[in-house]
N, C-alpha and C. Protein backbone atom coordinates (compact mmCIF):
# COMPACT_ATOMS: atom_id res chain seq x y z
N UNK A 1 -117.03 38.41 156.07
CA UNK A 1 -117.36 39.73 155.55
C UNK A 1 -116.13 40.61 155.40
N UNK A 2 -115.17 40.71 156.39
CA UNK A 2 -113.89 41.45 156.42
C UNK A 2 -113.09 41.14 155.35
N UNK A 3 -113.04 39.95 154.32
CA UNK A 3 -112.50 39.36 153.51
C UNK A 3 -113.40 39.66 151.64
N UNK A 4 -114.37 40.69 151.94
CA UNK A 4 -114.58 40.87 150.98
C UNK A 4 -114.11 42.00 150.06
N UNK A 5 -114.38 41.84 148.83
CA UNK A 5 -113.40 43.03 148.45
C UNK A 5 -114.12 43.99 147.72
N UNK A 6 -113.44 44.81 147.80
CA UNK A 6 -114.02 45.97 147.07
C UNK A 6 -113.30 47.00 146.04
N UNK A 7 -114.62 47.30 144.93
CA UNK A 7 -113.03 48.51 144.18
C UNK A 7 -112.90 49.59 145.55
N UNK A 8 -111.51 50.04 144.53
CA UNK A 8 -111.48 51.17 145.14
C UNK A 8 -111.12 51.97 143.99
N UNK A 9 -111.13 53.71 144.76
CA UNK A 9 -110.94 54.91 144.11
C UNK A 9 -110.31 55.83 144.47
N UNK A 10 -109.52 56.85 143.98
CA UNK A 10 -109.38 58.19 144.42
C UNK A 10 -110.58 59.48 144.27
N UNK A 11 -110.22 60.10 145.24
CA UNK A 11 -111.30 61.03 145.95
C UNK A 11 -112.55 61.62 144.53
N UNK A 12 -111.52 62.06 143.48
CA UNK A 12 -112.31 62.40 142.57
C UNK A 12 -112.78 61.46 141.26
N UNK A 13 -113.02 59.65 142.25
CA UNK A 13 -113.97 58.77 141.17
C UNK A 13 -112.83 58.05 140.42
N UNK A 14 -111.46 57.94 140.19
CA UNK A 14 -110.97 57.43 139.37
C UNK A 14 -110.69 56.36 139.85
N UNK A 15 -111.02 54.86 138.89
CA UNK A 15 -110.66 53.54 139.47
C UNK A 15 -109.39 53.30 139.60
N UNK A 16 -108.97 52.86 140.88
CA UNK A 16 -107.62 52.49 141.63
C UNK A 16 -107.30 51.25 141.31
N UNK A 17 -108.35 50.77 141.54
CA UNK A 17 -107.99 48.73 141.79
C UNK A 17 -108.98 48.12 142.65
N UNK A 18 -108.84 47.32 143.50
CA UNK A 18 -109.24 46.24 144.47
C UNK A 18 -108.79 45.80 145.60
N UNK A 19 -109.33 46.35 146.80
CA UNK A 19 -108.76 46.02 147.85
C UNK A 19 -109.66 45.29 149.27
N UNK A 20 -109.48 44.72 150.20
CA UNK A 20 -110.14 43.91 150.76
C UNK A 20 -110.97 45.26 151.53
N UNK A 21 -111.83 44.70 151.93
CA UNK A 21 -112.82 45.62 152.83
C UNK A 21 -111.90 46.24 154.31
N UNK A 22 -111.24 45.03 154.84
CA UNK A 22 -110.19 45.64 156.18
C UNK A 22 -109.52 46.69 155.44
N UNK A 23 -108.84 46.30 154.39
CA UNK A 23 -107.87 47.49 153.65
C UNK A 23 -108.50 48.54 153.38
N UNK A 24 -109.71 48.48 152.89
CA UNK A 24 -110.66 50.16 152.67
C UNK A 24 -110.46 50.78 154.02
N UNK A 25 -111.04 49.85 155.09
CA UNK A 25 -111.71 51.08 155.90
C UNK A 25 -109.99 51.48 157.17
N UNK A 26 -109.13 50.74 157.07
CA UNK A 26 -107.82 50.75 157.30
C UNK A 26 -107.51 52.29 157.10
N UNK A 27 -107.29 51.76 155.48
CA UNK A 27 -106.05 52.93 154.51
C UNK A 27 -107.11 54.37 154.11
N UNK A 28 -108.88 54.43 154.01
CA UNK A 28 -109.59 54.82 153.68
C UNK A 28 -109.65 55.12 152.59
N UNK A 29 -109.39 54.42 152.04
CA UNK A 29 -109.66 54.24 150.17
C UNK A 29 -110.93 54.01 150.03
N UNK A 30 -111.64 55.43 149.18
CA UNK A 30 -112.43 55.37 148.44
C UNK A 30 -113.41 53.99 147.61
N UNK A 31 -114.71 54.04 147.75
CA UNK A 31 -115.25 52.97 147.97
C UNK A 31 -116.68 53.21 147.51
N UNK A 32 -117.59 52.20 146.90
CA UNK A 32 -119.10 52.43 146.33
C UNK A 32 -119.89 51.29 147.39
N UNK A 33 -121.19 52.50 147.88
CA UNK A 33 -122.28 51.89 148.79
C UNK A 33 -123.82 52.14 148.06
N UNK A 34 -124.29 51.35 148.55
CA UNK A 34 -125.92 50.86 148.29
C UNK A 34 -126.85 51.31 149.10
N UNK A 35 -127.27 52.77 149.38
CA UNK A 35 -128.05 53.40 150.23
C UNK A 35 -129.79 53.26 149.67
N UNK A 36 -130.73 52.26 150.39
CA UNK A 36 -132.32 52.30 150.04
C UNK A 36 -132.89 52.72 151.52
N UNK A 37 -134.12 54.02 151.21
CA UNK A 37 -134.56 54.34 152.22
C UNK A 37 -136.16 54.40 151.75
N UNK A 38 -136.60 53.73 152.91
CA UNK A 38 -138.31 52.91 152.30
C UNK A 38 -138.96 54.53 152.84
N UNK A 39 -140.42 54.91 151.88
CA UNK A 39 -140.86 55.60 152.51
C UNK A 39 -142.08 54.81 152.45
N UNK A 40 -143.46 55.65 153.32
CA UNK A 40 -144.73 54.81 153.16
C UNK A 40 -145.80 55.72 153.33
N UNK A 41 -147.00 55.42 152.97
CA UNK A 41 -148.37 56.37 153.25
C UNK A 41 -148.85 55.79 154.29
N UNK A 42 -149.31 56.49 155.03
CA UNK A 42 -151.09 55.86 155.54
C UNK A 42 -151.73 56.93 156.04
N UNK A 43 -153.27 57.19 155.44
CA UNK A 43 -153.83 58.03 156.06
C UNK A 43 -153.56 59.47 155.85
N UNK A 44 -152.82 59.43 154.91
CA UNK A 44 -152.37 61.13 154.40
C UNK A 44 -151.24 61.05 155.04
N UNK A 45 -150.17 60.60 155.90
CA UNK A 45 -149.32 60.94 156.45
C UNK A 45 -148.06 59.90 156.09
N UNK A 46 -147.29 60.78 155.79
CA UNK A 46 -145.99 59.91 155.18
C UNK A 46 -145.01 59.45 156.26
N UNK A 47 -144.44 58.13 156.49
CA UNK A 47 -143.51 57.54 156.95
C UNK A 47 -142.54 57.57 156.79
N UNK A 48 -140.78 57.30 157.40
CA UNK A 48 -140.02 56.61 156.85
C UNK A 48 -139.45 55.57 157.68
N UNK A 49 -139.14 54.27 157.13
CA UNK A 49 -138.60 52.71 157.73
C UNK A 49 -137.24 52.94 158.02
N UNK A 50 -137.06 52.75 159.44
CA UNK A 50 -135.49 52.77 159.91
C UNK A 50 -135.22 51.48 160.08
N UNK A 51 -133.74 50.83 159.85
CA UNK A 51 -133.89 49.49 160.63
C UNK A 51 -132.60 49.66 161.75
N UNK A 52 -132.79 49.03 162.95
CA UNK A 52 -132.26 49.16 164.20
C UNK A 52 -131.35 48.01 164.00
N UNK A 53 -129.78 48.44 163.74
CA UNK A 53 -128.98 47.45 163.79
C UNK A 53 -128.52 46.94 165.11
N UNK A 54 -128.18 45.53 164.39
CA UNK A 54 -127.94 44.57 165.64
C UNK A 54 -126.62 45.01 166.62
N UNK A 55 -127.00 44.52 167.84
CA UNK A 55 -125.93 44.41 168.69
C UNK A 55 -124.47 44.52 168.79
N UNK A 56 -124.98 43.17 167.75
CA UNK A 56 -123.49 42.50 167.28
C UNK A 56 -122.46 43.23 166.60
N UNK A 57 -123.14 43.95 165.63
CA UNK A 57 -122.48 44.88 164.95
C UNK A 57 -120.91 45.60 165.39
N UNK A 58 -119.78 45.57 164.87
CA UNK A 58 -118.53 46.45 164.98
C UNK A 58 -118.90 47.39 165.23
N UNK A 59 -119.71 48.37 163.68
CA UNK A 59 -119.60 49.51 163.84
C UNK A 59 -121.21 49.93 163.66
N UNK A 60 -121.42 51.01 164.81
CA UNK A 60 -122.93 51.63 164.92
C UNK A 60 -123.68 50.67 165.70
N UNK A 61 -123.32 49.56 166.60
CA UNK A 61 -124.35 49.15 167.30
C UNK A 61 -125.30 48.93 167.82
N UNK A 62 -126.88 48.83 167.68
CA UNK A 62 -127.80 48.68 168.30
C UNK A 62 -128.36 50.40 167.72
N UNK A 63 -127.91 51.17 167.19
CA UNK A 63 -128.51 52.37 166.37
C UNK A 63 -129.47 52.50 165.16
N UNK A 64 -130.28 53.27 165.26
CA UNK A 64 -131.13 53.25 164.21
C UNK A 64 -130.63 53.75 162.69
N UNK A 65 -130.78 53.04 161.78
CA UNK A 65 -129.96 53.54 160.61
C UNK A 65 -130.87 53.68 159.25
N UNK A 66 -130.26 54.11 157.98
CA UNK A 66 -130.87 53.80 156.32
C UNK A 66 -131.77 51.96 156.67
N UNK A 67 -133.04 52.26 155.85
CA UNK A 67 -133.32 50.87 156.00
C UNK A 67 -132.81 49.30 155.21
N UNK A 68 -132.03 50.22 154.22
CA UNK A 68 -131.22 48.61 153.72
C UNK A 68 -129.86 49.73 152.92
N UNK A 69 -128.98 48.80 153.66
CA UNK A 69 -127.29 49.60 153.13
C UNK A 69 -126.52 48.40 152.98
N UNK A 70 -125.00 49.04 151.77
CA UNK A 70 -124.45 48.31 151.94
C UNK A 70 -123.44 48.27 151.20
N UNK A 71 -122.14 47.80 151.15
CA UNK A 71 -120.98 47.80 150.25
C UNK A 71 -121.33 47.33 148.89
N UNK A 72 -120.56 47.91 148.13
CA UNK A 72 -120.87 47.30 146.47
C UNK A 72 -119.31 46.38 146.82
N UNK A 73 -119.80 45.51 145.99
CA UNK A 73 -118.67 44.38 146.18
C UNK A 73 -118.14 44.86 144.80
N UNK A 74 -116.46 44.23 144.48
CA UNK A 74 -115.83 44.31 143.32
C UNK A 74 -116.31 44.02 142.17
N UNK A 75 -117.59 43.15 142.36
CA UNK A 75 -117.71 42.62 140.88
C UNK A 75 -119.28 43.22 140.84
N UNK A 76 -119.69 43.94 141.39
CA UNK A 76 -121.06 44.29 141.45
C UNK A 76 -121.41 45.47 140.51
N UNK A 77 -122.32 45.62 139.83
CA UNK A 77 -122.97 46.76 139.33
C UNK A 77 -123.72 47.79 140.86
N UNK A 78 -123.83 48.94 140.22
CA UNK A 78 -125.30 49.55 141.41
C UNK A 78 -126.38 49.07 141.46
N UNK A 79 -126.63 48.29 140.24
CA UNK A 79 -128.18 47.97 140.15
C UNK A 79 -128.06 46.32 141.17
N UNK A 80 -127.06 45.90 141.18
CA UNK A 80 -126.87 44.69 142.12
C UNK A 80 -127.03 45.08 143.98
N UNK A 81 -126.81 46.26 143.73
CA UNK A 81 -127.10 46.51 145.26
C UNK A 81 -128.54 46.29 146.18
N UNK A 82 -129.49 45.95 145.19
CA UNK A 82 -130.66 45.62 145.59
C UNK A 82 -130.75 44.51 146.34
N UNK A 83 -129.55 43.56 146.18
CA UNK A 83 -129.70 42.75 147.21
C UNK A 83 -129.42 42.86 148.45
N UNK A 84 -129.09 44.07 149.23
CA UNK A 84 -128.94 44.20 149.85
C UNK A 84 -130.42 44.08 150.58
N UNK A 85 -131.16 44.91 150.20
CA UNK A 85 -132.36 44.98 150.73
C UNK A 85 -133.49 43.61 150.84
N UNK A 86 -133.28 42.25 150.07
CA UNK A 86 -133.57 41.20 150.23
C UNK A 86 -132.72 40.63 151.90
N UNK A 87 -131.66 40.80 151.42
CA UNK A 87 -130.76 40.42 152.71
C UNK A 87 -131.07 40.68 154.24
N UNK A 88 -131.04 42.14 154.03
CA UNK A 88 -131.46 42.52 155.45
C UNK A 88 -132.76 43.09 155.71
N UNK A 89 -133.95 43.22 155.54
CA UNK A 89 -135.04 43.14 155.76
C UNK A 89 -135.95 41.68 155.28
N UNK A 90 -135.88 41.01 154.39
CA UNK A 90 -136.41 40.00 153.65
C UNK A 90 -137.85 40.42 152.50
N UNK A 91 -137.66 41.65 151.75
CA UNK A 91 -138.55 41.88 151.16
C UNK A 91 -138.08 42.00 149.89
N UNK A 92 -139.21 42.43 148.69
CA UNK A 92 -138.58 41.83 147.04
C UNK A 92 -138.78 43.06 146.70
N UNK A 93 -137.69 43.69 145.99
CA UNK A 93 -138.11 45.02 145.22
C UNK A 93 -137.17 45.06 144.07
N UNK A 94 -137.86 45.76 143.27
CA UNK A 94 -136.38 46.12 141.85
C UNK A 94 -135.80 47.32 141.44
N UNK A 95 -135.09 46.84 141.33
CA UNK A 95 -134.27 48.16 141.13
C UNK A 95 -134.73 49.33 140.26
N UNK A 96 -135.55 49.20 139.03
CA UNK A 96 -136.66 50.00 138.80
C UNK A 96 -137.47 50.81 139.34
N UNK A 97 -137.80 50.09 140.24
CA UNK A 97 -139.25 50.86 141.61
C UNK A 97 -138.57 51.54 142.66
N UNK A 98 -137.33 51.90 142.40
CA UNK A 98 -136.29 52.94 142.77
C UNK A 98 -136.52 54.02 142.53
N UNK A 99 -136.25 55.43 143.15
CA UNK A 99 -135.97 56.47 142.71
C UNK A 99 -134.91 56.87 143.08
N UNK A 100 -134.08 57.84 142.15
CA UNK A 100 -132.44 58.52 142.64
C UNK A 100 -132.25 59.17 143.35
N UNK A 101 -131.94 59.48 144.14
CA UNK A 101 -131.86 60.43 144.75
C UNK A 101 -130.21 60.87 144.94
N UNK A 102 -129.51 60.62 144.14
CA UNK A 102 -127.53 61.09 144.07
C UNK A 102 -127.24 60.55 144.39
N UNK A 103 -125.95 60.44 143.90
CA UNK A 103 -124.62 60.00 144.33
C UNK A 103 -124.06 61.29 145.48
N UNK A 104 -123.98 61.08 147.13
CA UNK A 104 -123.19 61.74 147.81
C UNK A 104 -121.98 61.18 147.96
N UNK A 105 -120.71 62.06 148.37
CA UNK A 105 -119.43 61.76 149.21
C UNK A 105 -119.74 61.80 150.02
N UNK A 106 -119.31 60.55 150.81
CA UNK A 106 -119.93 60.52 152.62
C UNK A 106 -118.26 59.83 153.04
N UNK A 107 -117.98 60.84 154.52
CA UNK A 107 -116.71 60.39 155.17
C UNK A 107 -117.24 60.24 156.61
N UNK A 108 -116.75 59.54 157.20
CA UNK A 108 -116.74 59.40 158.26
C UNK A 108 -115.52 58.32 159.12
N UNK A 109 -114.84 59.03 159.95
CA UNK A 109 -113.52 58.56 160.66
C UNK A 109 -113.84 58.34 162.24
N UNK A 110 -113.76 57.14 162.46
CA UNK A 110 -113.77 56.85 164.32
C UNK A 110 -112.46 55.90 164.72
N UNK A 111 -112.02 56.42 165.42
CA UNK A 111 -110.48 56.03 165.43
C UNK A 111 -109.84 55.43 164.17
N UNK A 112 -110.12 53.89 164.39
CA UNK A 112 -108.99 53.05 162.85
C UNK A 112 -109.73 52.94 162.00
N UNK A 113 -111.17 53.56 162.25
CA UNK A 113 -111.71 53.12 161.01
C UNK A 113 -112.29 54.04 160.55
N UNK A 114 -111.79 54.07 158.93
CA UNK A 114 -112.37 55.37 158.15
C UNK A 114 -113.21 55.24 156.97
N UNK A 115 -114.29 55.25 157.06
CA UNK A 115 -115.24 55.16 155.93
C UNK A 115 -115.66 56.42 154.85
N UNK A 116 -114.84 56.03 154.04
CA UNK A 116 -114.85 57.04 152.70
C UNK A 116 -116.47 56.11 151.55
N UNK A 117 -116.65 57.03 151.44
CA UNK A 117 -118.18 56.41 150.25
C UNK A 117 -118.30 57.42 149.31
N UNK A 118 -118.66 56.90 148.11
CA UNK A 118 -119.51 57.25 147.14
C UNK A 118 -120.65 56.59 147.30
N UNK A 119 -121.50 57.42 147.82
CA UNK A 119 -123.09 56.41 148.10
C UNK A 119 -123.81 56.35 146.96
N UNK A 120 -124.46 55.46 146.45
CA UNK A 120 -125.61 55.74 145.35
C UNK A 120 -126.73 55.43 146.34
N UNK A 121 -127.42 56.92 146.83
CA UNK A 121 -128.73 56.90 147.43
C UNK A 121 -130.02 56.59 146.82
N UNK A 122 -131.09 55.84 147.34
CA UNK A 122 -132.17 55.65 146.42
C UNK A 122 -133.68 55.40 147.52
N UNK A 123 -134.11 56.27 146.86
CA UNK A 123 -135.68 56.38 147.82
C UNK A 123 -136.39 55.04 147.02
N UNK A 124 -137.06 54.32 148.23
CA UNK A 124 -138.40 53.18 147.67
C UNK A 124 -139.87 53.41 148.52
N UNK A 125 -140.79 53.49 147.44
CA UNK A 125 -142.23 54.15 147.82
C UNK A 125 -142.76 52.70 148.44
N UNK A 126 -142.63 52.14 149.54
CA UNK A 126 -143.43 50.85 149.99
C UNK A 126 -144.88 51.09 150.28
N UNK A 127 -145.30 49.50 150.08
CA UNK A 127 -146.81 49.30 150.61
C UNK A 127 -146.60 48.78 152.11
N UNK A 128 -145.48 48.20 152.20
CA UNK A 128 -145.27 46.99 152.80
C UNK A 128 -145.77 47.29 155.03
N UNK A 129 -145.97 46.69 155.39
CA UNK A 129 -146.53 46.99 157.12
C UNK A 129 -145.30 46.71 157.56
N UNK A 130 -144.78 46.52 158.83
CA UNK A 130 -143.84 46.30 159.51
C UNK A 130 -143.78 44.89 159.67
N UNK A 131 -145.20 44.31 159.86
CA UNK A 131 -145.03 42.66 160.05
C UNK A 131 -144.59 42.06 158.72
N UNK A 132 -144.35 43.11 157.42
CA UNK A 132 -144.18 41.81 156.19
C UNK A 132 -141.93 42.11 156.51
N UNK A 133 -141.77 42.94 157.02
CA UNK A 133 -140.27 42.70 157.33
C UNK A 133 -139.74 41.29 157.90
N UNK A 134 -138.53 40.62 157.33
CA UNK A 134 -138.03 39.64 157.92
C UNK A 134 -137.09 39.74 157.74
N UNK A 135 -136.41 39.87 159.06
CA UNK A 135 -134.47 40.50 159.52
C UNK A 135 -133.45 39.35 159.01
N UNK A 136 -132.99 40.22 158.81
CA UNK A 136 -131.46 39.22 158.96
C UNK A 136 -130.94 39.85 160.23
N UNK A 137 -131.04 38.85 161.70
CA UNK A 137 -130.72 39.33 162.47
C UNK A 137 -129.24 39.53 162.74
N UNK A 138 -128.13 38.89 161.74
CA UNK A 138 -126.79 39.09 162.43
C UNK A 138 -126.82 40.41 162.07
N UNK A 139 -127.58 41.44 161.40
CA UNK A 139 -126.84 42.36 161.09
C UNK A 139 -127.93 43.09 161.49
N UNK A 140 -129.55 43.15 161.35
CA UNK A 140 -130.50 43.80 161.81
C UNK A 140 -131.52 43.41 163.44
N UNK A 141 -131.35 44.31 164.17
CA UNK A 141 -132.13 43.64 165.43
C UNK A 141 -133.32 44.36 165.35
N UNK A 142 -133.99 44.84 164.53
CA UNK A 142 -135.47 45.41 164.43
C UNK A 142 -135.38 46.52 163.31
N UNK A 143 -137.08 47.01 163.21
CA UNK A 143 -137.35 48.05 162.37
C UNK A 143 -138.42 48.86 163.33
N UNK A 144 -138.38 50.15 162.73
CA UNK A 144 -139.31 51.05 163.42
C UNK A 144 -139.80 52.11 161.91
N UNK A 145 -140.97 52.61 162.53
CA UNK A 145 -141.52 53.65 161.61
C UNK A 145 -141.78 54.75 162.24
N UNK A 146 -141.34 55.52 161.48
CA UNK A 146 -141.32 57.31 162.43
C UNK A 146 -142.05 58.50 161.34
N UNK A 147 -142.47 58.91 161.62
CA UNK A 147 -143.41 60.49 161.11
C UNK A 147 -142.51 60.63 160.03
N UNK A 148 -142.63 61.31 158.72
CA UNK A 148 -141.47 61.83 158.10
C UNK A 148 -141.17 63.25 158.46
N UNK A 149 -142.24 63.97 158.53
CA UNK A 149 -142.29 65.26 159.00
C UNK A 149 -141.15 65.58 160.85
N UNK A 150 -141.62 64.37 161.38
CA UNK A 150 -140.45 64.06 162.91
C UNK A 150 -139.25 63.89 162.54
N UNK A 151 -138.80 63.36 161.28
CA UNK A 151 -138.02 62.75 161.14
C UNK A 151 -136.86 63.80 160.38
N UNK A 152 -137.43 64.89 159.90
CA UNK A 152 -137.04 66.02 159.34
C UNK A 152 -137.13 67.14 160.10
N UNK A 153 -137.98 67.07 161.25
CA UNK A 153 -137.41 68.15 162.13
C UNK A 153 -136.68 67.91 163.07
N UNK A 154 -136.12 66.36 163.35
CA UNK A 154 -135.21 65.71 164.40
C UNK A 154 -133.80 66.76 163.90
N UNK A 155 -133.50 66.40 162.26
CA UNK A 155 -131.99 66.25 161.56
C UNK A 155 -131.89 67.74 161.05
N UNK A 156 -133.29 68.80 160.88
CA UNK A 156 -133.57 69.80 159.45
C UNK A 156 -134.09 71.10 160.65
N UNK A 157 -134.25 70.45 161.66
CA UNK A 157 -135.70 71.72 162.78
C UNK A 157 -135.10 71.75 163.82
N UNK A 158 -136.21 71.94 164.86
CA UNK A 158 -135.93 71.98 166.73
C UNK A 158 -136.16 71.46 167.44
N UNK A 159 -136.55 69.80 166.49
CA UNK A 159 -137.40 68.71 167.81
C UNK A 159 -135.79 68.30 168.26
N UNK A 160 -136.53 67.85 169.81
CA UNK A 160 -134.97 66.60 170.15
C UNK A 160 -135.42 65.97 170.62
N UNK A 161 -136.77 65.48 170.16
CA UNK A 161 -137.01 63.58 170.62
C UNK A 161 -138.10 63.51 169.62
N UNK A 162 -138.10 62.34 169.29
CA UNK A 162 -139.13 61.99 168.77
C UNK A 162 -140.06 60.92 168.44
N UNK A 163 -141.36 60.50 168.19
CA UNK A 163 -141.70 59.04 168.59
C UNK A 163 -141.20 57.89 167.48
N UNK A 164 -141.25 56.79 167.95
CA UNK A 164 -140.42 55.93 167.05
C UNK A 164 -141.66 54.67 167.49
N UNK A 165 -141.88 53.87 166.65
CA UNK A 165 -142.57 52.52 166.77
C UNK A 165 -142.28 51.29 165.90
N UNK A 166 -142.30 50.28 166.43
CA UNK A 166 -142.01 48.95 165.62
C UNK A 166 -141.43 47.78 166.65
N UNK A 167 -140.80 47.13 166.02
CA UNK A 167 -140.07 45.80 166.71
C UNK A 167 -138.65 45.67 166.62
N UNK A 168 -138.47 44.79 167.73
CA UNK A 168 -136.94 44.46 167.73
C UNK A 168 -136.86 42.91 168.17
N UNK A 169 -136.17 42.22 167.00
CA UNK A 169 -136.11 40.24 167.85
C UNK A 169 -135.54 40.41 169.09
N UNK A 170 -135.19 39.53 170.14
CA UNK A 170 -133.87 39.53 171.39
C UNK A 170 -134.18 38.38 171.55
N UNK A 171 -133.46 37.23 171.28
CA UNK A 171 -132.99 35.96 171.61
C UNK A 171 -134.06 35.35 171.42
N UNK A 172 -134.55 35.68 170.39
CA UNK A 172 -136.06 34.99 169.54
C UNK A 172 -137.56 35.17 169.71
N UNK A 173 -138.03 36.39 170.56
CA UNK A 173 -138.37 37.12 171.17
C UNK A 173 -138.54 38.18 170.48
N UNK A 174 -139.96 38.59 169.68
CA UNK A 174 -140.42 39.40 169.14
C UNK A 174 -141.03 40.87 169.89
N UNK A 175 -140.13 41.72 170.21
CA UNK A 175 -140.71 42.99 171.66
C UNK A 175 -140.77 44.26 170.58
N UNK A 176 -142.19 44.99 171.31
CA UNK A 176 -142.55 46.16 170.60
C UNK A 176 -142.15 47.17 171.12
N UNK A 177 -141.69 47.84 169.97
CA UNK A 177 -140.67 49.49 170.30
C UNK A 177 -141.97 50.73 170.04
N UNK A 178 -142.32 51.39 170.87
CA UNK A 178 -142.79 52.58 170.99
C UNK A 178 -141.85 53.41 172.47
N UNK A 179 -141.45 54.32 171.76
CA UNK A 179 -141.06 55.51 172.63
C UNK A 179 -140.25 56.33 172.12
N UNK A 180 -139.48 57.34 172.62
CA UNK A 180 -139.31 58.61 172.17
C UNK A 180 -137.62 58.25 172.19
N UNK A 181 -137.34 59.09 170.90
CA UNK A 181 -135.79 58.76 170.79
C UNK A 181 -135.19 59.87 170.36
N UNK A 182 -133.75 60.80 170.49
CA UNK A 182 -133.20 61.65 170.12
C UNK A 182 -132.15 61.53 169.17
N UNK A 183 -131.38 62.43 168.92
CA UNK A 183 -130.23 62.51 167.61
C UNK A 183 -128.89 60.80 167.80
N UNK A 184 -128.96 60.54 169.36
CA UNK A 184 -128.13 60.15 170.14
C UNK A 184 -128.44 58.49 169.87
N UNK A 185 -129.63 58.14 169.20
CA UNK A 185 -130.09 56.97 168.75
C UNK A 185 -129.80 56.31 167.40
N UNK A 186 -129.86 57.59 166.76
CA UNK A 186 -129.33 57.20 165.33
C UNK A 186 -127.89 57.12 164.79
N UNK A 187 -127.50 56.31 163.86
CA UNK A 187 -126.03 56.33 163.40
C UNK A 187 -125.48 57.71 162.85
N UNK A 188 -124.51 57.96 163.72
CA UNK A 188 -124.64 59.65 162.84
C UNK A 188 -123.49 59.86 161.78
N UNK A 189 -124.67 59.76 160.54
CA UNK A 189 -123.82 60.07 159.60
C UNK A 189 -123.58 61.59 159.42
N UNK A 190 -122.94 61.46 158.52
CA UNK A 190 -122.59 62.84 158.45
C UNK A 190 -124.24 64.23 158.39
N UNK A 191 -124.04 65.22 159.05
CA UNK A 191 -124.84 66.01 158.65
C UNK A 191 -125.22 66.57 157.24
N UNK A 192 -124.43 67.01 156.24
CA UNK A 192 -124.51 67.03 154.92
C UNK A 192 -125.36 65.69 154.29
N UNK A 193 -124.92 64.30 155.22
CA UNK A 193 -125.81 63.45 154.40
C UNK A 193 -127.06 63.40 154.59
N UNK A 194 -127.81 63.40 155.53
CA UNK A 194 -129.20 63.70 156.15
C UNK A 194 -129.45 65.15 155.61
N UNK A 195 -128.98 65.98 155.43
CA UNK A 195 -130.07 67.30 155.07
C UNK A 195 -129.64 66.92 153.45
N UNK A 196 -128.86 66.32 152.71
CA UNK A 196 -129.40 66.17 151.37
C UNK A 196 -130.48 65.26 151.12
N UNK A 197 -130.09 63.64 151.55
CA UNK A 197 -131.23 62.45 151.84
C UNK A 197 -132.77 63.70 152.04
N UNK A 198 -132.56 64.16 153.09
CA UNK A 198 -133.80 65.13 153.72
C UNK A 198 -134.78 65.65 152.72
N UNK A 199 -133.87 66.53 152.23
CA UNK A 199 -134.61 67.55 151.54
C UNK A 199 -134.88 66.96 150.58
N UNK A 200 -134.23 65.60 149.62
CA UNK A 200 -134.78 64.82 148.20
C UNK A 200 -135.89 64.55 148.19
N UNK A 201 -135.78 63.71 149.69
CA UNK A 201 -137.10 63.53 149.70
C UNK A 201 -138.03 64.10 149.96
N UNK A 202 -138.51 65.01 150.75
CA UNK A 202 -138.85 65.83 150.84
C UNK A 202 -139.61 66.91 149.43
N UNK A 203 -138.50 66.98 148.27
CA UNK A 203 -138.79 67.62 147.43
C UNK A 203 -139.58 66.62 146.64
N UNK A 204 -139.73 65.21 146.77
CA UNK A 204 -140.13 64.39 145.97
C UNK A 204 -141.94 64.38 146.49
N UNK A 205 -141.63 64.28 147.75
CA UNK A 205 -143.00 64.38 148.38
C UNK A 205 -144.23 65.72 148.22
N UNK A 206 -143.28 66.96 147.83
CA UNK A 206 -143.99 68.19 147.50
C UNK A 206 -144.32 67.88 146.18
N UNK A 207 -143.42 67.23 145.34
CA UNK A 207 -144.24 67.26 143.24
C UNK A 207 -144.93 66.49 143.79
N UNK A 208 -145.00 65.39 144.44
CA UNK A 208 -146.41 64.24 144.34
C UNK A 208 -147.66 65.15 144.63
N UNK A 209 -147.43 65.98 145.54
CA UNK A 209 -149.09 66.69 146.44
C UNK A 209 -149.33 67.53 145.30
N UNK A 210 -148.52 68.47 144.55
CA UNK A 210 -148.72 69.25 143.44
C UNK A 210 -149.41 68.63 142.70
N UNK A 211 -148.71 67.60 142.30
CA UNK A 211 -149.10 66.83 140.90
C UNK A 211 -151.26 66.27 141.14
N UNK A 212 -151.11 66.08 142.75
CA UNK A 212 -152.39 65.61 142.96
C UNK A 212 -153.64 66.70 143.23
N UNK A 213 -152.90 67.93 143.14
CA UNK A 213 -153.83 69.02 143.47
C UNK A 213 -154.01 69.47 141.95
N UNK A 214 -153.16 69.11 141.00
CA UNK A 214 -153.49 69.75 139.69
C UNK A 214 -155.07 69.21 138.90
């Protein structure tokens, strides 16, 4: 994976060239990511799918994160980023049954490693339950489903815990996650990125109720 490459850019979008993934997050050269965040109904009440990265992981360990992310490789379109979401959950979607939700600048620096992004964010309206998920565990160690409304007053309000449910594999070993989790669980991206992510959706979820009250 360290050996893959990626374009790169300067700050304001202009193509640089091609450099290995160590060299991005090294030198922090500017770089394109694949952000899908599942939402879901049931019962009048809207969801959103986190997936709990693995262990193993370098960076963000064992934290709850976007439910399918990921580097655009050099030769990739955005619309190729959908494989990401085959990869690490094991489910089929197209890039169509997408919605946009922007392109953010997302930075984030922890000691040597500096992650510069142009994210192309994208909301997906699932049917799907938690049991139709199938991990790629080197990189995912479970999924959980949380309130959306919790999930927006964790990052947007005044909660500081909140309930979380789903699964996590451990050494092949399928164990169920219910319990209460704070800011301190999740990968923390930048704040600017969560209250934009937030509020998209959010605003997407208010035209739907409009549209259904008309």
């Amino acid at each position: 994976m360290d050996s893959e490459n990626l374009k790169i850019f300067s700050k304001d979008g202009k193509r640089l060239g091609v450099a290995s993934r160590v060299e991005v997050h090294k030198n922090g050269y500017w770089h394109e990511a694949f952000h899908c965040w599942f939402i879901s109904k049931m019962n009048d009440i809207n969801y959103i799918d986190l997936q709990l990265r693995s262990k193993t992981k370098k960076e963000n360990p064992y934290l709850l994160d976007i439910t399918a992310a990921g580097h655009l490789l050099s030769h990739e379109t955005i619309s190729d980023g959908i494989r990401e979401i085959k990869e690490e959950i094991g489910v089929d979607v197209t890039f169509d049954e997408l919605l946009p939700l922007g392109v953010i600048n997302y930075c984030t620096v922890k000691e040597e490693y500096i992650d510069n992004e142009f994210a192309h964010v994208f909301l997906y309206k699932s049917n799907y339950t938690l049991d139709d998920y199938i991990l790629q565990q080197e990189e995912v160690s479970g999924i959980v489903r949380i309130k959306f409304d919790d999930f927006h007053d964790l990052w947007l309000g005044d909660k500081k815990e909140i309930r979380i449910s789903g699964f996590e594999i451990d050494e092949g070993s399928k164990n169920i996650i219910n319990q209460t989790a704070s800011k301190d669980k999740f990968v923390k991206h930048p704040a600017p990125y969560y209250e934009s992510v937030i509020k998209s959706i959010q605003s997407i979820l208010n035209n739907e109720n409009t549209t259904l009250q008309e």
